[in-house]
Structures are given as C-alpha cells and as structure tokens.
PDB file of N, CA and C in Angstrom:
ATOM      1  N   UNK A   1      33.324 -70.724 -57.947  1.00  0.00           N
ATOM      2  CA  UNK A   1      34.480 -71.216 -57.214  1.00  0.00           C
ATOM      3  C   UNK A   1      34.682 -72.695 -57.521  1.00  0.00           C
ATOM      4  N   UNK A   2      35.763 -73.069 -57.707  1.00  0.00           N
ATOM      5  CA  UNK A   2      35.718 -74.596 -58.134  1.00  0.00           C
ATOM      6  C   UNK A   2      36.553 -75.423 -56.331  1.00  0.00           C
ATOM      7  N   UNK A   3      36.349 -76.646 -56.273  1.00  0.00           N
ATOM      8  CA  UNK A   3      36.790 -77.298 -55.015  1.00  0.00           C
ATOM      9  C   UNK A   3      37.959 -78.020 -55.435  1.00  0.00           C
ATOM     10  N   UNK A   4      39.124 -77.134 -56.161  1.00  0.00           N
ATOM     11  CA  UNK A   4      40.595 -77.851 -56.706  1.00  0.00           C
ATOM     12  C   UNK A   4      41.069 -77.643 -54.986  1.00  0.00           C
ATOM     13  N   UNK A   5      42.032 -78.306 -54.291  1.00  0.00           N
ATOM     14  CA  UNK A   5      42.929 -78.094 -53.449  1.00  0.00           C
ATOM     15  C   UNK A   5      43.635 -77.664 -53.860  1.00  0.00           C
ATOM     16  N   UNK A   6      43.851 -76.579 -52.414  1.00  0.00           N
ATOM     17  CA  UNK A   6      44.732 -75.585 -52.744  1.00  0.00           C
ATOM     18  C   UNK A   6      46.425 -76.171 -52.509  1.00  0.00           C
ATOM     19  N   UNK A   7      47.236 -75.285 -53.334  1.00  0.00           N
ATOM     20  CA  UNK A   7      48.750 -75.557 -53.382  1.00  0.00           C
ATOM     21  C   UNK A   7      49.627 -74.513 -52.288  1.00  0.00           C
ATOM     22  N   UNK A   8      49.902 -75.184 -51.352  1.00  0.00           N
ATOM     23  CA  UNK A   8      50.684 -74.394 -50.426  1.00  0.00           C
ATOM     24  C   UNK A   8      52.239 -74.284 -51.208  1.00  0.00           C
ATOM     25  N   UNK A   9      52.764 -73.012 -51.222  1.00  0.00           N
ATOM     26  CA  UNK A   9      54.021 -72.755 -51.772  1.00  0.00           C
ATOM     27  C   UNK A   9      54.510 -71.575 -51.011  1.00  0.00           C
ATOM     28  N   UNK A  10      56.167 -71.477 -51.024  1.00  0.00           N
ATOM     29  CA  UNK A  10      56.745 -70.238 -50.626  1.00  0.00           C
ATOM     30  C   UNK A  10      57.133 -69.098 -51.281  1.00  0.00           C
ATOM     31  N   UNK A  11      56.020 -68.189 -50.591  1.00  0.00           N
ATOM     32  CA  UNK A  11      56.803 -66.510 -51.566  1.00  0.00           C
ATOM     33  C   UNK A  11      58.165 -66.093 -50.717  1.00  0.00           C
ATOM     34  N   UNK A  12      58.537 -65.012 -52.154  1.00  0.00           N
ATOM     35  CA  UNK A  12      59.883 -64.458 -51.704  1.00  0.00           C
ATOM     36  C   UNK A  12      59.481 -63.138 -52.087  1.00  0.00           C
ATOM     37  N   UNK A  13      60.069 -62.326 -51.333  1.00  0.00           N
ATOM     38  CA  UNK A  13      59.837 -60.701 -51.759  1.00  0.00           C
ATOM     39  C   UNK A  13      61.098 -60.236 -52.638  1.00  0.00           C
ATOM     40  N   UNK A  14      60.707 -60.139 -53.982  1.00  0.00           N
ATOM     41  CA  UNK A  14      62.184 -59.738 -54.964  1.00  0.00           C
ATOM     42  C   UNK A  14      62.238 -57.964 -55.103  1.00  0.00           C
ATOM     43  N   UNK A  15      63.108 -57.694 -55.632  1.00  0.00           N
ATOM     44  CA  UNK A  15      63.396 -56.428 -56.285  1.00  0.00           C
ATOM     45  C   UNK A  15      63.124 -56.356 -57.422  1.00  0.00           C
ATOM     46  N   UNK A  16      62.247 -56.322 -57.908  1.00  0.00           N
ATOM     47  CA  UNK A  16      62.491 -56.459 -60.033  1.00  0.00           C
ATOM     48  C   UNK A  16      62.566 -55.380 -60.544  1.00  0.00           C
ATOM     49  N   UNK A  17      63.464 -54.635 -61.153  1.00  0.00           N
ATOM     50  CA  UNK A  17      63.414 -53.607 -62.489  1.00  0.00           C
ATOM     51  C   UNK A  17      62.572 -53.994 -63.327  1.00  0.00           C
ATOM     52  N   UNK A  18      61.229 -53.154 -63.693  1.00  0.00           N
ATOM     53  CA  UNK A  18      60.256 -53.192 -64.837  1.00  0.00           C
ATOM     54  C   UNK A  18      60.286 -52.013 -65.511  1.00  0.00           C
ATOM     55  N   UNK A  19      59.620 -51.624 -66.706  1.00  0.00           N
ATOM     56  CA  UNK A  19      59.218 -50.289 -67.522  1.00  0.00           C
ATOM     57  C   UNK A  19      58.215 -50.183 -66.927  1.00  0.00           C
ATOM     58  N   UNK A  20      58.486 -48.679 -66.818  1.00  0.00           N
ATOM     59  CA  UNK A  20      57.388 -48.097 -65.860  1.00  0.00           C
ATOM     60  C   UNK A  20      55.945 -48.299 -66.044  1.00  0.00           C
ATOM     61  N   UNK A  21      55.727 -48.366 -67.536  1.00  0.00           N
ATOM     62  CA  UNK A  21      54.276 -48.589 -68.169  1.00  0.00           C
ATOM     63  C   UNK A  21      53.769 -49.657 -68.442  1.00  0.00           C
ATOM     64  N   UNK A  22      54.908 -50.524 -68.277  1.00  0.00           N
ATOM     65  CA  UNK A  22      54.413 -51.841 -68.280  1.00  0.00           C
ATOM     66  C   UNK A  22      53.804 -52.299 -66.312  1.00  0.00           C
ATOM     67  N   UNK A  23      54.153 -51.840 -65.868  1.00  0.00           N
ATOM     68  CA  UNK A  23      54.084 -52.030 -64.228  1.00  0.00           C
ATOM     69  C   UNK A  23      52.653 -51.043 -64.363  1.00  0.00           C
ATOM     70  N   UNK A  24      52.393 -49.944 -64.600  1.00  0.00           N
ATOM     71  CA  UNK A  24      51.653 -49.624 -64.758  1.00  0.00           C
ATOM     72  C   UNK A  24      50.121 -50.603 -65.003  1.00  0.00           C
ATOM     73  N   UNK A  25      50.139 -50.533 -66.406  1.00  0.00           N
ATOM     74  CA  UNK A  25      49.468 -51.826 -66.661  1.00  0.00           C
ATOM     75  C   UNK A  25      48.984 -53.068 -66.048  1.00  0.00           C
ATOM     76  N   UNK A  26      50.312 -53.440 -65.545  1.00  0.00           N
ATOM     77  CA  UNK A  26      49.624 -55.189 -64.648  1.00  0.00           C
ATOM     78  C   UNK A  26      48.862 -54.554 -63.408  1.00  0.00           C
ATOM     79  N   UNK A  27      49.613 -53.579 -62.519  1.00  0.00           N
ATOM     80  CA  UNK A  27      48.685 -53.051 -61.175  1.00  0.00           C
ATOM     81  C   UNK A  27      47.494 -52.679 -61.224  1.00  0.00           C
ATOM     82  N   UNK A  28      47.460 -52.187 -62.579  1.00  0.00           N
ATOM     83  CA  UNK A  28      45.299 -51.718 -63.194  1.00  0.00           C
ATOM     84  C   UNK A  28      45.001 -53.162 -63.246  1.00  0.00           C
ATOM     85  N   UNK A  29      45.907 -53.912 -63.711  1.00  0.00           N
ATOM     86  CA  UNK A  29      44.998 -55.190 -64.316  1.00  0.00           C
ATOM     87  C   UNK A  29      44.371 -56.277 -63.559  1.00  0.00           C
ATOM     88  N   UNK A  30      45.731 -56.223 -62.497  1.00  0.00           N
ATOM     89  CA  UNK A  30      45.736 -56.806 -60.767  1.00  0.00           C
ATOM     90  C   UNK A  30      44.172 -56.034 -60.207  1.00  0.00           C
ATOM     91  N   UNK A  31      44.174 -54.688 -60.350  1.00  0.00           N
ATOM     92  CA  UNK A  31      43.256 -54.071 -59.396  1.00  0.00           C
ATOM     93  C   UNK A  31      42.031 -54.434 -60.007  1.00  0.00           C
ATOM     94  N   UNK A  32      41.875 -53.975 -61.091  1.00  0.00           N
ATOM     95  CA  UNK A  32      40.387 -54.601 -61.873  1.00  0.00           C
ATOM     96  C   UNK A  32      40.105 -56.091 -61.690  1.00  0.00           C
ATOM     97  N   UNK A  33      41.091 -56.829 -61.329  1.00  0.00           N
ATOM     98  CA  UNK A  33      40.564 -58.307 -60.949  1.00  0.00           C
ATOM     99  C   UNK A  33      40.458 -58.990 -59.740  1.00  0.00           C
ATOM    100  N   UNK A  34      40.483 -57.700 -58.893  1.00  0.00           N
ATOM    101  CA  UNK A  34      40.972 -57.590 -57.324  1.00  0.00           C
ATOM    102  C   UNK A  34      41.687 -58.833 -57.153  1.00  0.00           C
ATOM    103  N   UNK A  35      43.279 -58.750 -57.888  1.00  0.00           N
ATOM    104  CA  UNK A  35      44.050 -59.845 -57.677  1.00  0.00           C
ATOM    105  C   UNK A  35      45.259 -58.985 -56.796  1.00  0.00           C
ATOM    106  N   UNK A  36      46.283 -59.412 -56.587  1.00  0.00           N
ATOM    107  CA  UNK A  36      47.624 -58.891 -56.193  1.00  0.00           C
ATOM    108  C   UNK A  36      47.928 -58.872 -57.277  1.00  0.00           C
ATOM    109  N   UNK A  37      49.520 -58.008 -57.610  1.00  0.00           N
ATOM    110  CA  UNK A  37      50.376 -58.191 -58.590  1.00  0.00           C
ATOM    111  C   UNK A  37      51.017 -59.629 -58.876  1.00  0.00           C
ATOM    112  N   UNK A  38      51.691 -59.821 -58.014  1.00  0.00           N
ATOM    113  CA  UNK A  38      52.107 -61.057 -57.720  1.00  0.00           C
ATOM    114  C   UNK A  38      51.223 -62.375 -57.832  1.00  0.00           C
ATOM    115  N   UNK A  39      50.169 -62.205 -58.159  1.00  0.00           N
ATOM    116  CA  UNK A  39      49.351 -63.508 -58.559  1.00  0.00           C
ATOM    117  C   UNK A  39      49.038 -63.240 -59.525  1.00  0.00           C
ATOM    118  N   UNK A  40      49.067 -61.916 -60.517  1.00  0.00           N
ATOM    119  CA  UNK A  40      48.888 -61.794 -61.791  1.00  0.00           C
ATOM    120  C   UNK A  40      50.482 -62.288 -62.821  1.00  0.00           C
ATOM    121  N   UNK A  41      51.507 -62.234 -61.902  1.00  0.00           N
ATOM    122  CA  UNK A  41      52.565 -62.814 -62.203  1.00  0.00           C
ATOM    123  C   UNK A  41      52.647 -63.852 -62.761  1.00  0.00           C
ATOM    124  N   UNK A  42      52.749 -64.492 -61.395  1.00  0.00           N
ATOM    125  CA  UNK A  42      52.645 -65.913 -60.911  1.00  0.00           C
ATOM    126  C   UNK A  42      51.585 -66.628 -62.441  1.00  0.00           C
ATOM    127  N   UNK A  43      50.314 -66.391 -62.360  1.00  0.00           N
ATOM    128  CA  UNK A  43      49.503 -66.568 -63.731  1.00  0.00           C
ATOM    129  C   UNK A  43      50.186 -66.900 -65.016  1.00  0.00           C
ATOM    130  N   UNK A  44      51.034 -65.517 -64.910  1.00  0.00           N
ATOM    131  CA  UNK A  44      51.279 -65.192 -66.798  1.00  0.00           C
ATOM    132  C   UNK A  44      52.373 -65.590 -66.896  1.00  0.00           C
ATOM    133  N   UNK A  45      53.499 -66.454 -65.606  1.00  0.00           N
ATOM    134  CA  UNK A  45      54.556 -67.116 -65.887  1.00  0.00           C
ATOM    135  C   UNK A  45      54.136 -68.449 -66.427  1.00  0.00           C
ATOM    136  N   UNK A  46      53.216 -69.112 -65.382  1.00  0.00           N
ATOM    137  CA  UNK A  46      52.906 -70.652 -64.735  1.00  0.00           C
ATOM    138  C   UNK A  46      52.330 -70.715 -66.631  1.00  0.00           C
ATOM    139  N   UNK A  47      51.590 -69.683 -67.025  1.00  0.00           N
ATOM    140  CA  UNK A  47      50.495 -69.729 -68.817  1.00  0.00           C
ATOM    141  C   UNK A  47      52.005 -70.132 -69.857  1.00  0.00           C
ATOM    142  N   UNK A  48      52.984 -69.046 -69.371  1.00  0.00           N
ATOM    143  CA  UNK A  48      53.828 -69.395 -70.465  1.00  0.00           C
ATOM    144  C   UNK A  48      54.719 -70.534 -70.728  1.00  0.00           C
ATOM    145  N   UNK A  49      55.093 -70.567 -69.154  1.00  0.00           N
ATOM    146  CA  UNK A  49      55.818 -72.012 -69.287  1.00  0.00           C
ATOM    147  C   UNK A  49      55.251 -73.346 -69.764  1.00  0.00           C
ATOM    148  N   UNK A  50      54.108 -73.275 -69.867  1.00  0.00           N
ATOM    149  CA  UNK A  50      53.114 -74.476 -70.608  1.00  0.00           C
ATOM    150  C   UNK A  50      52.925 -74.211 -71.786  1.00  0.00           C
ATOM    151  N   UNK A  51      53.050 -72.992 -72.592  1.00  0.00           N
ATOM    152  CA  UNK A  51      52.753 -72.343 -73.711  1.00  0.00           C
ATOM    153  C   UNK A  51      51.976 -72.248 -74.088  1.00  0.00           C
ATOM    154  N   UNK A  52      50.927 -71.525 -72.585  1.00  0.00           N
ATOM    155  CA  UNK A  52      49.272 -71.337 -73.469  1.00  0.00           C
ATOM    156  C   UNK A  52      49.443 -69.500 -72.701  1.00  0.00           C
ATOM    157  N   UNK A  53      48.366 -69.220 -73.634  1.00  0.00           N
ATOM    158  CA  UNK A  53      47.646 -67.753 -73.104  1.00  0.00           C
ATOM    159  C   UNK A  53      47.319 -67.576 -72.213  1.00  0.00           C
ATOM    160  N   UNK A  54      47.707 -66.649 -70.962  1.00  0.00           N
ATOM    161  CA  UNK A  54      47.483 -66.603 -69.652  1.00  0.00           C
ATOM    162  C   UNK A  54      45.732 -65.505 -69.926  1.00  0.00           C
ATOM    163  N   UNK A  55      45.465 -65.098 -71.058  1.00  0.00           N
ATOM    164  CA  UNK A  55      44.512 -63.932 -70.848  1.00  0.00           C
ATOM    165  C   UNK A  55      43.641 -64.670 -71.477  1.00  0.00           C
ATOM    166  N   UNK A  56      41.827 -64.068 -71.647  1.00  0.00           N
ATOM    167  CA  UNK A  56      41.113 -64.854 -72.226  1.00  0.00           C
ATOM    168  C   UNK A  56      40.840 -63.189 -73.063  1.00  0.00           C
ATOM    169  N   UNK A  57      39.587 -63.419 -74.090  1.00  0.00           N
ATOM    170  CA  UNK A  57      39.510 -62.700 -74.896  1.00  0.00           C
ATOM    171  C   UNK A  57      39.014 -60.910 -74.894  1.00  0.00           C
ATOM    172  N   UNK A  58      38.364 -61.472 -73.325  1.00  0.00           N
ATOM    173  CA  UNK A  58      37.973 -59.945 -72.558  1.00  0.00           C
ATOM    174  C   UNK A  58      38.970 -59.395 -71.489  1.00  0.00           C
ATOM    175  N   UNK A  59      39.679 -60.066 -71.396  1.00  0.00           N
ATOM    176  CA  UNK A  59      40.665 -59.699 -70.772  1.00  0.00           C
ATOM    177  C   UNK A  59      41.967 -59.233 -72.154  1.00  0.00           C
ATOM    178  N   UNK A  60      42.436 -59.666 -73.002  1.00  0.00           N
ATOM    179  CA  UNK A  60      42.975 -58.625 -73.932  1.00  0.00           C
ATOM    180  C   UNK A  60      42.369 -57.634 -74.085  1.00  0.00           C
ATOM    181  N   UNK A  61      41.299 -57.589 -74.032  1.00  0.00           N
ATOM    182  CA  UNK A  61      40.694 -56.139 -74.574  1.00  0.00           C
ATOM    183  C   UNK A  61      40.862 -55.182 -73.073  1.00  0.00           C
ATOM    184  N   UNK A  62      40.908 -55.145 -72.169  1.00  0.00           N
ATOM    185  CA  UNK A  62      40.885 -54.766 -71.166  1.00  0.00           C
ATOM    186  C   UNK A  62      42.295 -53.741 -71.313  1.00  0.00           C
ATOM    187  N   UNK A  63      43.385 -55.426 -71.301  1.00  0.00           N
ATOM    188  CA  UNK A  63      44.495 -54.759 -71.492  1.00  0.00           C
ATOM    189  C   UNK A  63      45.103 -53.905 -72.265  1.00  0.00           C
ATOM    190  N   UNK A  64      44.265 -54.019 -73.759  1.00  0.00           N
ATOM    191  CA  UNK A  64      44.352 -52.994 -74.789  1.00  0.00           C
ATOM    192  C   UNK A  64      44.067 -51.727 -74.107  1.00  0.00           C
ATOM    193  N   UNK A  65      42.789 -51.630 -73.610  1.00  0.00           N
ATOM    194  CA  UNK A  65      42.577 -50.328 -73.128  1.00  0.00           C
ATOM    195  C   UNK A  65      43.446 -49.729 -71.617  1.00  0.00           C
ATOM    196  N   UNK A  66      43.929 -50.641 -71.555  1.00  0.00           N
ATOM    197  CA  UNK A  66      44.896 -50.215 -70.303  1.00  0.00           C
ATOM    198  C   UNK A  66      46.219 -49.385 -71.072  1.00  0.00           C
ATOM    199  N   UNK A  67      46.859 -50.140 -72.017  1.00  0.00           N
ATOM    200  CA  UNK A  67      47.633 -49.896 -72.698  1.00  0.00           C
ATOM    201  C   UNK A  67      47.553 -48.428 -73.165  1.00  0.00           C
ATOM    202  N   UNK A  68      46.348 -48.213 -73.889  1.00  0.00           N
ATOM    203  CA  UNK A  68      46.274 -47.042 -74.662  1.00  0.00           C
ATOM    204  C   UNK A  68      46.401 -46.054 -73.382  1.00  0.00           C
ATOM    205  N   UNK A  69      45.801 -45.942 -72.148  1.00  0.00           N
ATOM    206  CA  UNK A  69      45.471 -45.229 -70.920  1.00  0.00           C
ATOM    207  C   UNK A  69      46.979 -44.931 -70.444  1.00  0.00           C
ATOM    208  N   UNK A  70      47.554 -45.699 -70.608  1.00  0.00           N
ATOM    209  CA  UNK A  70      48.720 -45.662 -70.165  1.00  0.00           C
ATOM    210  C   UNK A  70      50.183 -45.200 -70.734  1.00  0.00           C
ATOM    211  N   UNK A  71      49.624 -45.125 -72.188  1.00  0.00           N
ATOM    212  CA  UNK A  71      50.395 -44.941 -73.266  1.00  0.00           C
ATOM    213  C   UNK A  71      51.418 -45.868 -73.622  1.00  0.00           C
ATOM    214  N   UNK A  72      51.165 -47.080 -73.121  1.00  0.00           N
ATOM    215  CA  UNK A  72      52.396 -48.282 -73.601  1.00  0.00           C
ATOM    216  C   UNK A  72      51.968 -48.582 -74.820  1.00  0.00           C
ATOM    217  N   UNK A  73      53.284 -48.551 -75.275  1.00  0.00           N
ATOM    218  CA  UNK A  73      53.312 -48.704 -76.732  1.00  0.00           C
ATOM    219  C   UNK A  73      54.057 -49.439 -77.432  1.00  0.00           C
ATOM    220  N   UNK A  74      54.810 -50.032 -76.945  1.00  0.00           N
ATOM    221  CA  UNK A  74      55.484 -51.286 -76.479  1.00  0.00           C
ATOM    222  C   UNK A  74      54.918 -52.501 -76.579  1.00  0.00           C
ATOM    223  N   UNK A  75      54.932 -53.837 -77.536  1.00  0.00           N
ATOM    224  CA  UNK A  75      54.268 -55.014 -77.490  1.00  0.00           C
ATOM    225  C   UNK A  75      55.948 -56.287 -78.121  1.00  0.00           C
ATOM    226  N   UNK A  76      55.214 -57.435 -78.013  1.00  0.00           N
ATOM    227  CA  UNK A  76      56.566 -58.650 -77.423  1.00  0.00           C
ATOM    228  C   UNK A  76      57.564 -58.553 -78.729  1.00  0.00           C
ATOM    229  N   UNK A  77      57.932 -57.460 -79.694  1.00  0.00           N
ATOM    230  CA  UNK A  77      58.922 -57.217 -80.005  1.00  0.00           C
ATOM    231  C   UNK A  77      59.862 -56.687 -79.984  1.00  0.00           C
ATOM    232  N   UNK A  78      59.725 -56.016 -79.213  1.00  0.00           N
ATOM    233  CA  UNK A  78      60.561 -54.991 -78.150  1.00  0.00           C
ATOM    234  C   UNK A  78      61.076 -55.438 -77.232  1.00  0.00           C
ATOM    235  N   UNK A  79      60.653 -56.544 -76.504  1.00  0.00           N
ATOM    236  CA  UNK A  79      60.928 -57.282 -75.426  1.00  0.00           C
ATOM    237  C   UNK A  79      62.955 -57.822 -75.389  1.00  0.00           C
ATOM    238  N   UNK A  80      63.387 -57.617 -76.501  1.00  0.00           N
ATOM    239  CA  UNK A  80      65.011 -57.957 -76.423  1.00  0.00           C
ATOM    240  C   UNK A  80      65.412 -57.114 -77.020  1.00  0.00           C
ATOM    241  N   UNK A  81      64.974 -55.109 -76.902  1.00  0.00           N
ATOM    242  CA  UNK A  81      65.510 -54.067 -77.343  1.00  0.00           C
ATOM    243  C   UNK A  81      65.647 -53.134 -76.211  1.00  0.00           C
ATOM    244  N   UNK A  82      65.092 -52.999 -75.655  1.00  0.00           N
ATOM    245  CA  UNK A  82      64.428 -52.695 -74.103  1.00  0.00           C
ATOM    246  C   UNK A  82      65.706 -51.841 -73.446  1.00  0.00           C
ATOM    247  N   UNK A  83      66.285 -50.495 -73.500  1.00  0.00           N
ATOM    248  CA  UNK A  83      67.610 -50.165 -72.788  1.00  0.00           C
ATOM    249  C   UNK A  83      67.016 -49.070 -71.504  1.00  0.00           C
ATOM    250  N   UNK A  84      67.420 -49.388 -70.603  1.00  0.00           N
ATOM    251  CA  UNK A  84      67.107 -48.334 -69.865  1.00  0.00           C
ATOM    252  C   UNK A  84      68.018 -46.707 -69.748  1.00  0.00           C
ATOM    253  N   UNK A  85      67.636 -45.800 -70.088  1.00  0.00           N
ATOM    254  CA  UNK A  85      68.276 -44.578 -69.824  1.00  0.00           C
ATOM    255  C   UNK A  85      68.716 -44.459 -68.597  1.00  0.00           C
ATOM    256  N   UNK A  86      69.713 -43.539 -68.717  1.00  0.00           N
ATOM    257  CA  UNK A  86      70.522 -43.622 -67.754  1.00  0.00           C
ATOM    258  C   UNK A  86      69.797 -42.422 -66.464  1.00  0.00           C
ATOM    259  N   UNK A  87      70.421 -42.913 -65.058  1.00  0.00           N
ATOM    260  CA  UNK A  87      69.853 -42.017 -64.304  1.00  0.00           C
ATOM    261  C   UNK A  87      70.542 -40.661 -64.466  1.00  0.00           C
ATOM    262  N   UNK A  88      69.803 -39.160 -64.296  1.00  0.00           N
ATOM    263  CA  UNK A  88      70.631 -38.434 -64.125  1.00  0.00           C
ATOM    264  C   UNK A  88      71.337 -38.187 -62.861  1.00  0.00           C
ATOM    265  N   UNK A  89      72.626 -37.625 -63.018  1.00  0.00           N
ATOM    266  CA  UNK A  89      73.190 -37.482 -61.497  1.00  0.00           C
ATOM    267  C   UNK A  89      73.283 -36.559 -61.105  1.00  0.00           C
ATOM    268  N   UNK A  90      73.011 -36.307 -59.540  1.00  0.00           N
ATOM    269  CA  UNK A  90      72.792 -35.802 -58.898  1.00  0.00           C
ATOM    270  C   UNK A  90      73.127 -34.611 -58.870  1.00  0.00           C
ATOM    271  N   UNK A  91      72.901 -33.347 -58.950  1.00  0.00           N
ATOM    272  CA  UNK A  91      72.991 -32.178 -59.104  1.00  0.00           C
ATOM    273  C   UNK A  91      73.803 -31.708 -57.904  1.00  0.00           C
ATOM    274  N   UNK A  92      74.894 -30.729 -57.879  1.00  0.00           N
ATOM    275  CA  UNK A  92      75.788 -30.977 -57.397  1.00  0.00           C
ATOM    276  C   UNK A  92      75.492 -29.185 -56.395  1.00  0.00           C
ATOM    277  N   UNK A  93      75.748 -29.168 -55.150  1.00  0.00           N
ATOM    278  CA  UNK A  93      74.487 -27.881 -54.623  1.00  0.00           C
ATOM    279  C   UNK A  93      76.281 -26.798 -54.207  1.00  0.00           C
ATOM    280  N   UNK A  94      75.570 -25.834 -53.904  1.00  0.00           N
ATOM    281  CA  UNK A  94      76.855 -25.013 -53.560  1.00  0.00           C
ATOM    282  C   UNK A  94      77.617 -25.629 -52.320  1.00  0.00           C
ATOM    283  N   UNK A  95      78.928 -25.510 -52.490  1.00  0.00           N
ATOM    284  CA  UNK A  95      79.703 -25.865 -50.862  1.00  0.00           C
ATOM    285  C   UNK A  95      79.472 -27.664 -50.932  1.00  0.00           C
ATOM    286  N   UNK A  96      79.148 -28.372 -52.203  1.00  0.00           N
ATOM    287  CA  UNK A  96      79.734 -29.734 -52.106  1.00  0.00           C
ATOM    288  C   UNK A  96      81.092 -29.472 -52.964  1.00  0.00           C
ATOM    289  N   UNK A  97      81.589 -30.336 -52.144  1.00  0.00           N
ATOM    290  CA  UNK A  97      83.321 -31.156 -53.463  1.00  0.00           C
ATOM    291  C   UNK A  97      83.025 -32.240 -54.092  1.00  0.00           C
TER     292      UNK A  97
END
C-alpha cells in the first residue's frame, strides 16, 4: 500500500454502449483484480491521456487469455470500424395492428 493522499472526486452513473465482448473482458479483468469496472476505466483513460500503458506485462497476458475465453477478436484496429447491427423488431403476435 503506498501513503499517496487520496483524491476526492465526483462519480456520475452513465449509460455507455460497449461490444459485448469487450465488456465482457474488462468485468473478468475488474473481478480478477477485485477492482470495480469503473476504476478499471477510470485507469485505462487517466494511462492514455498521458500516453503510457495502463497494463503491465502480466496483466496483458491475463487479458490475452481473457480475450481468447471470450472470443474477442477484435484488437485497436477495429476500433473506427466498429458498426453495430441492427436490433431485430419486435415480432408482431396475433390481434396486434
């Protein structure tokens, strides 16, 4: 444990659209580090906006194997191809108009 003072800040509860397997992924990754999601976030934003690596070298590997478990197959070139399919609609039952 190190004795940094801590940073009081305000959360907000958002809505975010993610790929399913990617959400997948961070919640194993959160749980294996008995972190929240949201502080595994918070992490891999605060890493990028400085432009360093939020993961260390056992922790990629982790995530590799999360990946494969999960079947994401998906890595940061995909990241501005990304379309979501459309929902199907709603099946329409006898005696609706």
């Amino acid at each position: 444990m190190t004795d940094d003072p801590k940073l009081l800040v305000e959360r907000v509860q958002t809505g975010v659209r993610i790929e399913k397997r990617i959400l997948k992924v961070l919640k194993a990754f959160a749980e294996y580090h008995d972190m929240t999601l949201g502080d595994v976030l918070e992490g891999i934003v605060l890493h990028a906006f400085d432009g360093k690596t939020p993961f260390s070298t056992a922790s990629l590997e982790r995530i590799r194997e999360l990946k494969k478990f999960y079947e994401l197959d998906l890595d940061s070139s995909a990241s501005h191809r990304l379309k979501e399919i459309k929902a199907k609609s709603p099946r329409k039952r006898a005696g609706d108009k």
